[in-house]
N, C-alpha and C. Protein backbone atom coordinates (compact mmCIF):
# COMPACT_ATOMS: atom_id res chain seq x y z
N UNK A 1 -3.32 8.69 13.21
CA UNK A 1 -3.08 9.81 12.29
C UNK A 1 -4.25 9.97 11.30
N UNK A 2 -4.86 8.77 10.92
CA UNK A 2 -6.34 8.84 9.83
C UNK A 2 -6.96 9.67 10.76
N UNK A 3 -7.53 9.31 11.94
CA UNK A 3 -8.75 9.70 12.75
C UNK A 3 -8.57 11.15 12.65
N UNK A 4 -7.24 11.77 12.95
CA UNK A 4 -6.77 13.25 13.15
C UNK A 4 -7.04 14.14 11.88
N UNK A 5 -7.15 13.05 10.68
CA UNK A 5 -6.73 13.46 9.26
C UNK A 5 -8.50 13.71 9.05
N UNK A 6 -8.83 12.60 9.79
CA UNK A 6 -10.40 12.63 9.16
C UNK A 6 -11.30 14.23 9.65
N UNK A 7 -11.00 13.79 11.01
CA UNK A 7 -11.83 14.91 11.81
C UNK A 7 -11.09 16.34 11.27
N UNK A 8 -9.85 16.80 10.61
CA UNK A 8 -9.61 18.04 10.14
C UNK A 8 -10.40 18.02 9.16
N UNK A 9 -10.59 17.13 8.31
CA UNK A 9 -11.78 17.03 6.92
C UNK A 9 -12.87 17.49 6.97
N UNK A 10 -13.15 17.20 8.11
CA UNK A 10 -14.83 17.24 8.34
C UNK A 10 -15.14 18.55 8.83
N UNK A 11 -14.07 19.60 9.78
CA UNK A 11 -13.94 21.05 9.74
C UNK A 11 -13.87 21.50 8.45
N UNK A 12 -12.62 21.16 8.06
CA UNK A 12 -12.54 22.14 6.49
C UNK A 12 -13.83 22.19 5.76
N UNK A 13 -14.83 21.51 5.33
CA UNK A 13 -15.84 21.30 4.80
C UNK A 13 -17.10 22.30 5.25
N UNK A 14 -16.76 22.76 6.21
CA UNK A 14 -17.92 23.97 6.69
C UNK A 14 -17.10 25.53 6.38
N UNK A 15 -15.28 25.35 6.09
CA UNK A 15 -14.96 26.67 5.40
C UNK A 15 -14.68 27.58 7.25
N UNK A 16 -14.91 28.80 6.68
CA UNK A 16 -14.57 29.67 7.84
C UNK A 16 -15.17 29.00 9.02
N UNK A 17 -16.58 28.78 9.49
CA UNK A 17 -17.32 28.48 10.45
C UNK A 17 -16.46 26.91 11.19
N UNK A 18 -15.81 26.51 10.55
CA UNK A 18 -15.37 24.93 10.66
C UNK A 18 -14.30 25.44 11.24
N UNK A 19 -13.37 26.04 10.47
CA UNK A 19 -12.22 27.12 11.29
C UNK A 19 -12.11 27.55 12.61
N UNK A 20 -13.69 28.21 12.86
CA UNK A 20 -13.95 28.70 14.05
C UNK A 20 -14.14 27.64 14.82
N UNK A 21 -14.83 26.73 15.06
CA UNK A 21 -15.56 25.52 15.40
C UNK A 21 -13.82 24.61 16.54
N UNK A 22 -13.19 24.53 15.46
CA UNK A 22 -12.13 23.69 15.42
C UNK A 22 -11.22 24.73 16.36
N UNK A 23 -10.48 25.88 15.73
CA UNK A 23 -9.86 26.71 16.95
C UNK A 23 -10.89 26.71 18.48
N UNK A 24 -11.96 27.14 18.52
CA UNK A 24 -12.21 27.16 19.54
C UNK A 24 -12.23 25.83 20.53
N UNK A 25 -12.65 24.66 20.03
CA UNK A 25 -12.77 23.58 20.57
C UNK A 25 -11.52 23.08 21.15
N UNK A 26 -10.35 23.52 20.34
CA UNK A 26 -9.50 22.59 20.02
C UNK A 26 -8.39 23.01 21.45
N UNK A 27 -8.92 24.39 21.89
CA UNK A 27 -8.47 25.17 22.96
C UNK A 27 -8.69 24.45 24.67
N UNK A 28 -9.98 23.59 25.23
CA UNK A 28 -9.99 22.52 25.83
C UNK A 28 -10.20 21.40 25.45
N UNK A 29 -10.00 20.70 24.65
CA UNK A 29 -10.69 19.93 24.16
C UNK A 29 -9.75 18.97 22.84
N UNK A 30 -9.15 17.19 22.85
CA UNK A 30 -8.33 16.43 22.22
C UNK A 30 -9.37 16.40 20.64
N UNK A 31 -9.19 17.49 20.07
CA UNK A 31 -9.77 17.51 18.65
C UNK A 31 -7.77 17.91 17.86
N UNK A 32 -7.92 17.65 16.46
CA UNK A 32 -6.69 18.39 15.45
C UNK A 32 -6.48 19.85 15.93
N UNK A 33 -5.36 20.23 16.39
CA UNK A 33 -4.88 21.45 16.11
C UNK A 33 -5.45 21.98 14.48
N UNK A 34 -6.51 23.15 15.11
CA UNK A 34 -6.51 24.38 13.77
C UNK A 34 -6.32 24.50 12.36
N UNK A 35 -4.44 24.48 12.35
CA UNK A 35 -3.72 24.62 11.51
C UNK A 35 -3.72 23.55 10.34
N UNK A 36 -3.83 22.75 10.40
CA UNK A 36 -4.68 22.01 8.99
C UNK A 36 -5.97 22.77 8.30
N UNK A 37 -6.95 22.72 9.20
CA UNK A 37 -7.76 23.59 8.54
C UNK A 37 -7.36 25.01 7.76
N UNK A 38 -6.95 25.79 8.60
CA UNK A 38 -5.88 27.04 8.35
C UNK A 38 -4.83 27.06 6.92
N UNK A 39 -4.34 26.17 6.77
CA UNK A 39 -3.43 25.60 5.73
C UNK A 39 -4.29 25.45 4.92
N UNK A 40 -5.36 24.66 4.55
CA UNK A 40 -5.95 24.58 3.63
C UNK A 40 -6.86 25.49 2.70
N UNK A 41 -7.16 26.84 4.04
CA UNK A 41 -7.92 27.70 3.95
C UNK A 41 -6.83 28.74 2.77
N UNK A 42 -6.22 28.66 3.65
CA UNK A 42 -4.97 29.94 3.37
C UNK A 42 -4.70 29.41 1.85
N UNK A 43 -4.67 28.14 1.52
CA UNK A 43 -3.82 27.82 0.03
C UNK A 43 -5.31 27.79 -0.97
N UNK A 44 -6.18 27.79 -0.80
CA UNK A 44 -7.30 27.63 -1.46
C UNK A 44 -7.20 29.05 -1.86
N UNK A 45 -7.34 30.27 -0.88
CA UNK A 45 -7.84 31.32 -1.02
C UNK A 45 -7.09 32.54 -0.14
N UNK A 46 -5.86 32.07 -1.05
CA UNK A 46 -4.49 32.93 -0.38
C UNK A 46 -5.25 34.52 0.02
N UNK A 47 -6.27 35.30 -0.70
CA UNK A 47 -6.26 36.54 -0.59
C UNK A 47 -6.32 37.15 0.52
N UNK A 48 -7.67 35.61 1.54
CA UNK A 48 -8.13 36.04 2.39
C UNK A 48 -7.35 35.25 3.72
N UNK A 49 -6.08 35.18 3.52
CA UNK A 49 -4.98 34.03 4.48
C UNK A 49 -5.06 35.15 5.70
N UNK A 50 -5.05 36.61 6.06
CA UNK A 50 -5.37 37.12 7.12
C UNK A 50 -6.15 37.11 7.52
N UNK A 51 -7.24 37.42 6.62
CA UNK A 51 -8.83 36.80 7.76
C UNK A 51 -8.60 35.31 8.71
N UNK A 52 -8.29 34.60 7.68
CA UNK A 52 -8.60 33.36 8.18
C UNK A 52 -7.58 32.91 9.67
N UNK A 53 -6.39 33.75 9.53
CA UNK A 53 -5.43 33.79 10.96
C UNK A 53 -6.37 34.49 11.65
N UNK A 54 -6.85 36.11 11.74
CA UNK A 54 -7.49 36.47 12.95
C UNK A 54 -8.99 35.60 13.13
N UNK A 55 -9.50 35.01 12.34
CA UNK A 55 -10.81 34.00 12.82
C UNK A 55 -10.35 32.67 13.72
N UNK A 56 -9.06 32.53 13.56
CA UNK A 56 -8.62 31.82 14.15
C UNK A 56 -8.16 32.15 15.84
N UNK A 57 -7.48 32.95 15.68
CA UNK A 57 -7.13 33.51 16.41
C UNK A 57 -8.13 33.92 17.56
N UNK A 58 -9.35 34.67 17.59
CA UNK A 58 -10.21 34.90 17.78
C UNK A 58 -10.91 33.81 18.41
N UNK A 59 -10.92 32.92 17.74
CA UNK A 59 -11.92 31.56 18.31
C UNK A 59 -11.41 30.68 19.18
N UNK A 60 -9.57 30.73 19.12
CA UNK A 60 -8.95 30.07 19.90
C UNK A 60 -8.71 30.76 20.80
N UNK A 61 -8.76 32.22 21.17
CA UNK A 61 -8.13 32.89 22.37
C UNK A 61 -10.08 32.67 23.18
N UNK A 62 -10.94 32.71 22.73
CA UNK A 62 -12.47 32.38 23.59
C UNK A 62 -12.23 31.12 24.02
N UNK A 63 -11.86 29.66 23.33
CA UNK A 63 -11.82 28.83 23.93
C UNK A 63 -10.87 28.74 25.02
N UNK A 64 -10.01 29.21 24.59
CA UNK A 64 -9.11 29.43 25.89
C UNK A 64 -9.61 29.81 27.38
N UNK A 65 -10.63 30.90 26.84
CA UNK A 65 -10.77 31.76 28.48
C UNK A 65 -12.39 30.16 28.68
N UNK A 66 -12.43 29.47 27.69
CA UNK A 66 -13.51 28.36 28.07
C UNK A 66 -12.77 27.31 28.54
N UNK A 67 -11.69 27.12 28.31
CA UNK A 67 -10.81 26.06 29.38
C UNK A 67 -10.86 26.81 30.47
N UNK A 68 -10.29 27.65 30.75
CA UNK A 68 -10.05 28.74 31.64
C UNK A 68 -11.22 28.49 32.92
N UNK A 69 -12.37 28.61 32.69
CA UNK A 69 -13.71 28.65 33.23
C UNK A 69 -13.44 26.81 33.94
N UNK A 70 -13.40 26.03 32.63
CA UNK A 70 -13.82 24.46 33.25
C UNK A 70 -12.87 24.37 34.09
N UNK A 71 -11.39 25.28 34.15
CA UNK A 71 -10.06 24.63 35.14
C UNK A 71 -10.54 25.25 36.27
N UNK A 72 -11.09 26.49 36.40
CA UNK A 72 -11.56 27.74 37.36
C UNK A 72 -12.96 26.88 38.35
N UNK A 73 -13.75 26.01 37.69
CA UNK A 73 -15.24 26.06 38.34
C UNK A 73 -15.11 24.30 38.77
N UNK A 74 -14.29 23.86 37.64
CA UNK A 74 -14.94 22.01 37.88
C UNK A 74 -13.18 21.32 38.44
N UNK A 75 -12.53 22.11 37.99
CA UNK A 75 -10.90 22.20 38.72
C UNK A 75 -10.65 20.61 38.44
N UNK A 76 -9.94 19.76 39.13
CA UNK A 76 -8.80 18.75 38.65
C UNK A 76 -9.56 17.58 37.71
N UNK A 77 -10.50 17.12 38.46
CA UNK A 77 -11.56 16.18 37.89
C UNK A 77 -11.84 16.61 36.43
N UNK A 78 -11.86 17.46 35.96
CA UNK A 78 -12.16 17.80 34.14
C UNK A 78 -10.87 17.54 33.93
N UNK A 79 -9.86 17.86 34.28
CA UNK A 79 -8.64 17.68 33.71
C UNK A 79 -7.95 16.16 33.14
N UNK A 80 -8.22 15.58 34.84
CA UNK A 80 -8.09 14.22 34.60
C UNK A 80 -8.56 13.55 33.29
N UNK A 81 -10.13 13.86 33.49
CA UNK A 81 -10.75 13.15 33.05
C UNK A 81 -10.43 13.66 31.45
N UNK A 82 -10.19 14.36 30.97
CA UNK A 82 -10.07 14.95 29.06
C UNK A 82 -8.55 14.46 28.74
N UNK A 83 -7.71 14.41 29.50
CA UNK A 83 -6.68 13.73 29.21
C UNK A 83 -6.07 12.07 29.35
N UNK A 84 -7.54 11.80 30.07
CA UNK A 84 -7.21 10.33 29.99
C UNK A 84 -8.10 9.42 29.44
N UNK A 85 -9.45 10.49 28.71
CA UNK A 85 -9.91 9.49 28.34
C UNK A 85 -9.19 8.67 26.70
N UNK A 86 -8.38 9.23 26.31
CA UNK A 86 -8.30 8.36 24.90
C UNK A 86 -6.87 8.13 25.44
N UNK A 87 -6.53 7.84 26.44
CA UNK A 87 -5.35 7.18 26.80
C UNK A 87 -5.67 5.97 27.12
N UNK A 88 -4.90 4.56 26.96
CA UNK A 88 -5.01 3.12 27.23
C UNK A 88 -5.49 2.81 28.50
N UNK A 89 -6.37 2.07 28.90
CA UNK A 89 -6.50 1.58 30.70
C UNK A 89 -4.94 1.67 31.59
N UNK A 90 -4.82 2.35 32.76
CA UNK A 90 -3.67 1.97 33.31
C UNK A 90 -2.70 2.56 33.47
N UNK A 91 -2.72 3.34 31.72
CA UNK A 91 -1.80 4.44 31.11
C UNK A 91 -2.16 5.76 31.75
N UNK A 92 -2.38 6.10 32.11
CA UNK A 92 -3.40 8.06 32.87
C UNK A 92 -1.67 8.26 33.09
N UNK A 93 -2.01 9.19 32.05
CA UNK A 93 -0.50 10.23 32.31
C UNK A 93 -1.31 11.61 32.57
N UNK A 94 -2.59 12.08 33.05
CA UNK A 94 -3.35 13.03 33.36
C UNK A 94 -1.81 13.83 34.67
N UNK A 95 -2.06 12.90 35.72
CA UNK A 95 -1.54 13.71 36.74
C UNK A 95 0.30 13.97 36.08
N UNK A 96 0.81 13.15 35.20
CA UNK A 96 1.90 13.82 34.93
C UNK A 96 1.89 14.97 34.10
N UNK A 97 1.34 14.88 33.45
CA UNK A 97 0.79 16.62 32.73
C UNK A 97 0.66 17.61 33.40
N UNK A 98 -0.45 17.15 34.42
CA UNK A 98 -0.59 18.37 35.21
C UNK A 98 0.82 19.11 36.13
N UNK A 99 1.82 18.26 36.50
CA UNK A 99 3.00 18.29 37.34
C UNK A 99 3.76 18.96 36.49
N UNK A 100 3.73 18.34 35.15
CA UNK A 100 4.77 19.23 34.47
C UNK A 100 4.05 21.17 34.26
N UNK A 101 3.23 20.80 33.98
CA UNK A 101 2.93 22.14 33.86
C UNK A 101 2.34 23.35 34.98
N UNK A 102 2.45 22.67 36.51
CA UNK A 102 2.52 23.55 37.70
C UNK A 102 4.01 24.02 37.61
N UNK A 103 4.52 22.74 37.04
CA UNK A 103 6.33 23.55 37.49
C UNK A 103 6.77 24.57 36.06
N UNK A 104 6.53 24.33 35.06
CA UNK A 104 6.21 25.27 34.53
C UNK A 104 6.02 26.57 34.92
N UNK A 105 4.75 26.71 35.05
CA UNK A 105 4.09 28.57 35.67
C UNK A 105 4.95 28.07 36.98
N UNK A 106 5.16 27.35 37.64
CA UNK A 106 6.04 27.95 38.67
C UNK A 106 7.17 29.05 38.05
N UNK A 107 8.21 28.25 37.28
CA UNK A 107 9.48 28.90 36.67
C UNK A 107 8.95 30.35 36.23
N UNK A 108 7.90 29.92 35.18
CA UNK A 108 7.87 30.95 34.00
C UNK A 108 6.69 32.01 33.82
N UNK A 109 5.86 31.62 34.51
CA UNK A 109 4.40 32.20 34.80
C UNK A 109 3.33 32.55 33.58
N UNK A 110 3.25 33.65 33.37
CA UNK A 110 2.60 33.67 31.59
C UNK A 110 3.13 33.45 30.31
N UNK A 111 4.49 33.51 30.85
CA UNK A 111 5.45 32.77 30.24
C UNK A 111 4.89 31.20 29.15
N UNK A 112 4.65 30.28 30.05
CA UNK A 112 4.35 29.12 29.78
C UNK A 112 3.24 29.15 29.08
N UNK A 113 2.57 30.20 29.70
CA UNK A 113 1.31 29.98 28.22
C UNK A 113 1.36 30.54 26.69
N UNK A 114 2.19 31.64 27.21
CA UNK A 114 2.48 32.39 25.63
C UNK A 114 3.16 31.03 24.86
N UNK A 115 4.26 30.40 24.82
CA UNK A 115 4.82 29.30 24.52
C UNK A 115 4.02 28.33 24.54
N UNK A 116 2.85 27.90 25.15
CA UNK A 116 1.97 26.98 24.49
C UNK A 116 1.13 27.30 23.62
N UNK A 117 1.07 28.33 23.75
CA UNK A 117 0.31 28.96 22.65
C UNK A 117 0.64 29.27 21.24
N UNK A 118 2.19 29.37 20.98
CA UNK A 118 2.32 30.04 20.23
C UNK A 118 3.02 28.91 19.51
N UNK A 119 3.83 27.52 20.08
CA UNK A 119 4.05 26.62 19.54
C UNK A 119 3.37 25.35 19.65
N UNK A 120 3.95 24.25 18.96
CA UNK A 120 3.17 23.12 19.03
C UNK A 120 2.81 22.02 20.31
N UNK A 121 3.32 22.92 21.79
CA UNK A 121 3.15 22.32 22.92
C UNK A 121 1.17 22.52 23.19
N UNK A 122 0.59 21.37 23.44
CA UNK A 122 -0.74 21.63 23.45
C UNK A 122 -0.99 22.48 24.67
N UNK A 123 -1.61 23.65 23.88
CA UNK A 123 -2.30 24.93 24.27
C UNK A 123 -3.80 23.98 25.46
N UNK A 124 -4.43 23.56 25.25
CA UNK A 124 -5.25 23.08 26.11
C UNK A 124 -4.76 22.46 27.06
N UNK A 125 -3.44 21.95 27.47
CA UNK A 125 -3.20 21.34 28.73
C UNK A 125 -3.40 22.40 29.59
N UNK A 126 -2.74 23.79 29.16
CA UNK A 126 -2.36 25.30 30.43
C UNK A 126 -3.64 25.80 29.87
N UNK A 127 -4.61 26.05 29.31
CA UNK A 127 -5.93 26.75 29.62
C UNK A 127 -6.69 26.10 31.04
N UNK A 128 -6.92 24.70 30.88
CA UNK A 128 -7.46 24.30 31.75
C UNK A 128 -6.24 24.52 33.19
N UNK A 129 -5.08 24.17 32.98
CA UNK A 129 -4.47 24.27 34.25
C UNK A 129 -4.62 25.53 34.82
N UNK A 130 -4.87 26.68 33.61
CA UNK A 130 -4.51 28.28 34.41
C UNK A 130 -5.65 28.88 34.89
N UNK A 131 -6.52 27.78 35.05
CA UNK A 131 -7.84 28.18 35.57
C UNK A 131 -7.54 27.26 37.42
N UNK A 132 -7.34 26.00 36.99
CA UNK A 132 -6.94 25.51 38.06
C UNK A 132 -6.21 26.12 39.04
N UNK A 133 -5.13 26.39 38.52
CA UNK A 133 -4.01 27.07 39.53
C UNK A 133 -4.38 28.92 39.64
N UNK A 134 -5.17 28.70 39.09
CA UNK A 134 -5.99 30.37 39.85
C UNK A 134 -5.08 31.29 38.95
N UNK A 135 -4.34 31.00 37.79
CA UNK A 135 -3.67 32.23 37.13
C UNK A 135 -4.47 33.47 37.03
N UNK A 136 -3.50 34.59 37.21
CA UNK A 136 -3.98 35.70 36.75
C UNK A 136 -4.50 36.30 35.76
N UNK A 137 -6.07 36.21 35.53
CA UNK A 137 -6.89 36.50 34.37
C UNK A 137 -6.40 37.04 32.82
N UNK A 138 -5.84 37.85 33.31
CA UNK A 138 -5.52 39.36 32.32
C UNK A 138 -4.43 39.04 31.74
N UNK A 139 -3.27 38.18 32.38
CA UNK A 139 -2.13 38.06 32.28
C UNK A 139 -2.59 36.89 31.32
N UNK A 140 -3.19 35.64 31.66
CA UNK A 140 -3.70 34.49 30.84
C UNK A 140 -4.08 35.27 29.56
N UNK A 141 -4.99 35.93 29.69
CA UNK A 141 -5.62 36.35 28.10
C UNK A 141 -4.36 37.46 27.41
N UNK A 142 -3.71 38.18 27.63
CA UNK A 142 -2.70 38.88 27.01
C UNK A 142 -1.30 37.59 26.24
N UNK A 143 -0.98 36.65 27.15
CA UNK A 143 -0.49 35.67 26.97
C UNK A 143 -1.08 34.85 25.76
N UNK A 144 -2.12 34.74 26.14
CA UNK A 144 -3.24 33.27 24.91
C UNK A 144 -3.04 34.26 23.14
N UNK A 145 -3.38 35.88 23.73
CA UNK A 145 -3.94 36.29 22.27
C UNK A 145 -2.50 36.81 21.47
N UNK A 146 -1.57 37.08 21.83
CA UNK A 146 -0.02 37.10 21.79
C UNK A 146 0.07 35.97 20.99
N UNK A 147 0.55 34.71 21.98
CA UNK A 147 1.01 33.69 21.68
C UNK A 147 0.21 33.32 20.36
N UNK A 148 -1.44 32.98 20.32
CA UNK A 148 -2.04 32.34 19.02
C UNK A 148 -1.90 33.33 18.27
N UNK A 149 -2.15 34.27 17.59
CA UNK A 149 -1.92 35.41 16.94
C UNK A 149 -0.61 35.33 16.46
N UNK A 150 0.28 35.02 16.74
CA UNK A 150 1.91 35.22 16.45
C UNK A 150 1.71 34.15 15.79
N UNK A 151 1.42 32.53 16.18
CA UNK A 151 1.62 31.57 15.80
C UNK A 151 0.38 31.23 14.16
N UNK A 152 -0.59 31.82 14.13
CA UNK A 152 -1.60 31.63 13.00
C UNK A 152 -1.16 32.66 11.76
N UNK A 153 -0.97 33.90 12.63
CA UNK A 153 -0.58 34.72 11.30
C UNK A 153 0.89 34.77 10.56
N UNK A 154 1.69 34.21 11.61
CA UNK A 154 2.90 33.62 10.83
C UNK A 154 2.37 32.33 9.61
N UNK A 155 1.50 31.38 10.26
CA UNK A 155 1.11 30.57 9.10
C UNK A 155 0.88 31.26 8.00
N UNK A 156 -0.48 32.16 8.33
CA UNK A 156 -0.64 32.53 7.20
C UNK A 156 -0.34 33.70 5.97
N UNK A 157 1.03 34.16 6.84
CA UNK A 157 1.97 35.41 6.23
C UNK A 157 3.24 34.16 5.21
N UNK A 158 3.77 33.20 5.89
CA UNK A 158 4.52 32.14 5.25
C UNK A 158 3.48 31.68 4.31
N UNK A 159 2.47 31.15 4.16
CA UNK A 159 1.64 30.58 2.87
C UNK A 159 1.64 31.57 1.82
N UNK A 160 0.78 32.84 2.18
CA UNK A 160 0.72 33.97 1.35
C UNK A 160 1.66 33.95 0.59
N UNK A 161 2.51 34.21 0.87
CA UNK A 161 4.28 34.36 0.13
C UNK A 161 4.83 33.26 -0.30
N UNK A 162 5.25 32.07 0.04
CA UNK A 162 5.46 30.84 -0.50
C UNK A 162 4.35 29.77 -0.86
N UNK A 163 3.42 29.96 -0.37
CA UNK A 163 2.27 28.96 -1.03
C UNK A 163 2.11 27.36 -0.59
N UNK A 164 2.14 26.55 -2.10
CA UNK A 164 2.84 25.09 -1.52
C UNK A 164 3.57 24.60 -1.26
N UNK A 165 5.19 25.08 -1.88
CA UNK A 165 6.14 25.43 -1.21
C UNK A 165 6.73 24.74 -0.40
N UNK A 166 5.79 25.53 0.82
CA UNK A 166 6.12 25.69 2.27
C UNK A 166 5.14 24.69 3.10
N UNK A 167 4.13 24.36 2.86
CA UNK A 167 2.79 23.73 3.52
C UNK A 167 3.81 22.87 4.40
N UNK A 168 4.23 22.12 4.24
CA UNK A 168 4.86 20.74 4.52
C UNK A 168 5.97 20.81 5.71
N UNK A 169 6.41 22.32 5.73
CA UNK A 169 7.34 23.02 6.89
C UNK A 169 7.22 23.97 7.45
N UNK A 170 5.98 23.99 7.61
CA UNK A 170 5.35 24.84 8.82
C UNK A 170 5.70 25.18 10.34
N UNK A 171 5.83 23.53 10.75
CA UNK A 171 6.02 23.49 12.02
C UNK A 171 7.39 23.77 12.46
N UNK A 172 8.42 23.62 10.96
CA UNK A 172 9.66 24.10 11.34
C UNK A 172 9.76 25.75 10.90
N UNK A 173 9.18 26.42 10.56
CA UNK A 173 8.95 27.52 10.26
C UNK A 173 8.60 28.45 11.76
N UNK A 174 7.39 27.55 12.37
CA UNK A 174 7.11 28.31 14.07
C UNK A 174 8.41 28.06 14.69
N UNK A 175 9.10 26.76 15.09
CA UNK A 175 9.75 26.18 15.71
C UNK A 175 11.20 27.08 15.71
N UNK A 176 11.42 27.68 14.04
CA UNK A 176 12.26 28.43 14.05
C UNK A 176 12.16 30.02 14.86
N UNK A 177 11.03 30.55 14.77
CA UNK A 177 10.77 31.88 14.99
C UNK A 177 10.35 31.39 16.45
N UNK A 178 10.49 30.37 17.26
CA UNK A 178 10.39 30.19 18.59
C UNK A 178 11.93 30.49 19.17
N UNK A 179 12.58 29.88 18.43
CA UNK A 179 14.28 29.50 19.17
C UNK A 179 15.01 31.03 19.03
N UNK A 180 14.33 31.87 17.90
CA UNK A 180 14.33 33.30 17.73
C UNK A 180 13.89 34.29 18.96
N UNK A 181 12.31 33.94 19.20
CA UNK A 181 12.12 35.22 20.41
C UNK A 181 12.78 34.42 21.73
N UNK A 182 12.99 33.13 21.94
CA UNK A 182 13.79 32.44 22.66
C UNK A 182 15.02 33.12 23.51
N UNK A 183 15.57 32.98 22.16
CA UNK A 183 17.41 33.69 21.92
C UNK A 183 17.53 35.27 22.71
N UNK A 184 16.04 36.01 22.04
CA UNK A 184 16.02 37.16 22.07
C UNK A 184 15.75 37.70 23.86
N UNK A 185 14.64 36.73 24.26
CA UNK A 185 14.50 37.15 25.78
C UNK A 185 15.47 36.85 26.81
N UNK A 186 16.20 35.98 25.99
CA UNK A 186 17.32 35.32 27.09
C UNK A 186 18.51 36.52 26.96
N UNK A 187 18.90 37.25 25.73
CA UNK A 187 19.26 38.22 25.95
C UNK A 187 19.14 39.48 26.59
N UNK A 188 17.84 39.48 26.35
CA UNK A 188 17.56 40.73 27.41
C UNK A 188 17.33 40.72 29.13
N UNK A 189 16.84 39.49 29.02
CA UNK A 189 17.18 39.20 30.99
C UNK A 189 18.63 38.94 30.88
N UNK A 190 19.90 38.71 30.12
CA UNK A 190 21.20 38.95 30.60
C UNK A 190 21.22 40.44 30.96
N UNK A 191 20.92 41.13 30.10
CA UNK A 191 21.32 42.84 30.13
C UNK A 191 20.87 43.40 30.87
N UNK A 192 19.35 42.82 31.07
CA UNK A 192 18.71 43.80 32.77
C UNK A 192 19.23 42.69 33.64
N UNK A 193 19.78 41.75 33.64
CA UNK A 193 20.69 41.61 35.19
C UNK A 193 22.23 42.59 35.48
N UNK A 194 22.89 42.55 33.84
CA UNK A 194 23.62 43.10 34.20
C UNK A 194 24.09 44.73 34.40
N UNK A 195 22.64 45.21 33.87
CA UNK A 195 22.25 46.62 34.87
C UNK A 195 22.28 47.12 36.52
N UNK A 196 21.37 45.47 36.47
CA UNK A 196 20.77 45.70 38.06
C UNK A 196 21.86 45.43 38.62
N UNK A 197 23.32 44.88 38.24
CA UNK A 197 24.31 44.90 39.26
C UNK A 197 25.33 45.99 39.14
């Protein structure tokens, strides 16, 4: 948790550019989720808490289509290898990741990425996979900029308005407005089934 604590430090300290740096990276790549930086940005300098969601936003939906590319060109071998290297000798839970999240886009298709995207399930496992599994381009990027976008500017629409407050329940703040559009789609595939019959 230091190491995680440290390396968000060392973003925040470059300000917007660190922001960028960190969303984009953080899209393939076992660096801190964003949102520390983001949080800190947003409470320093509430005015500019929308900029700092779409810079985010922005930098994480490019890294995305840059997982996208490494799952697309260098395929399982990058995968393996970024998810197991800071795992213990022995331990490679690489190929269970990957399993869970073929069956995933099996079920749910862009589905699964909007939801990694938009909550705290790591967004870089399905960039790199949706390159792997050959996802549909357009559908990936409509999905990525949806999902992060919903999830940053809620941060920084909740800070704006509550401040410090709130810092500390963030994640139950997304988590809530997840079980929300959740609730909501599951309603509406009841109603268009019970059209279609």
């Amino acid at each position: 948790m230091e190491f995680l604590h440290n390396m968000s430090a060392y973003f925040e300290q470059f300000g917007v550019w660190g922001l960028f740096i960190n969303s984009f990276v953080e899209s393939f790549f076992l660096v801190p989720p964003p949102d520390f930086v983001l949080i800190a940005l947003d409470l320093h300098m509430p005015e500019r808490a929308l900029y700092y969601a779409f810079v985010c936003t922005i930098a994480s939906t490019l890294g995305g289509i840059f997982g996208y590319a490494i799952g697309k060109w260098i395929g399982r071998p990058a995968f393996d290898w970024i998810f197991s290297m800071f795992q213990k000798k022995g331990n490679n839970k690489a190929k269970e990741y990957f399993d869970k999240v073929e069956e995933l886009y099996n079920q749910y298709g862009a589905w699964a990425v909007f939801f990694a995207a938009f909550t705290p399930i790591p967004y870089k496992v399905f960039t790199i996979a949706s390159g792997i599994l050959k996802m549909n381009f357009v559908a990936f990027m409509l999905a990525s900029i949806i999902g992060r976008g919903m999830r940053f500017f809620i941060v920084s629409l909740v800070l704006m308005i509550f401040g410090e407050q709130i810092k500390n329940n963030i994640e139950l703040v997304i988590a809530a407005v997840t079980l929300v559009i959740i609730a909501f789609f599951v309603v509406l595939y009841k109603k268009r089934k019970s059209i279609v019959k």
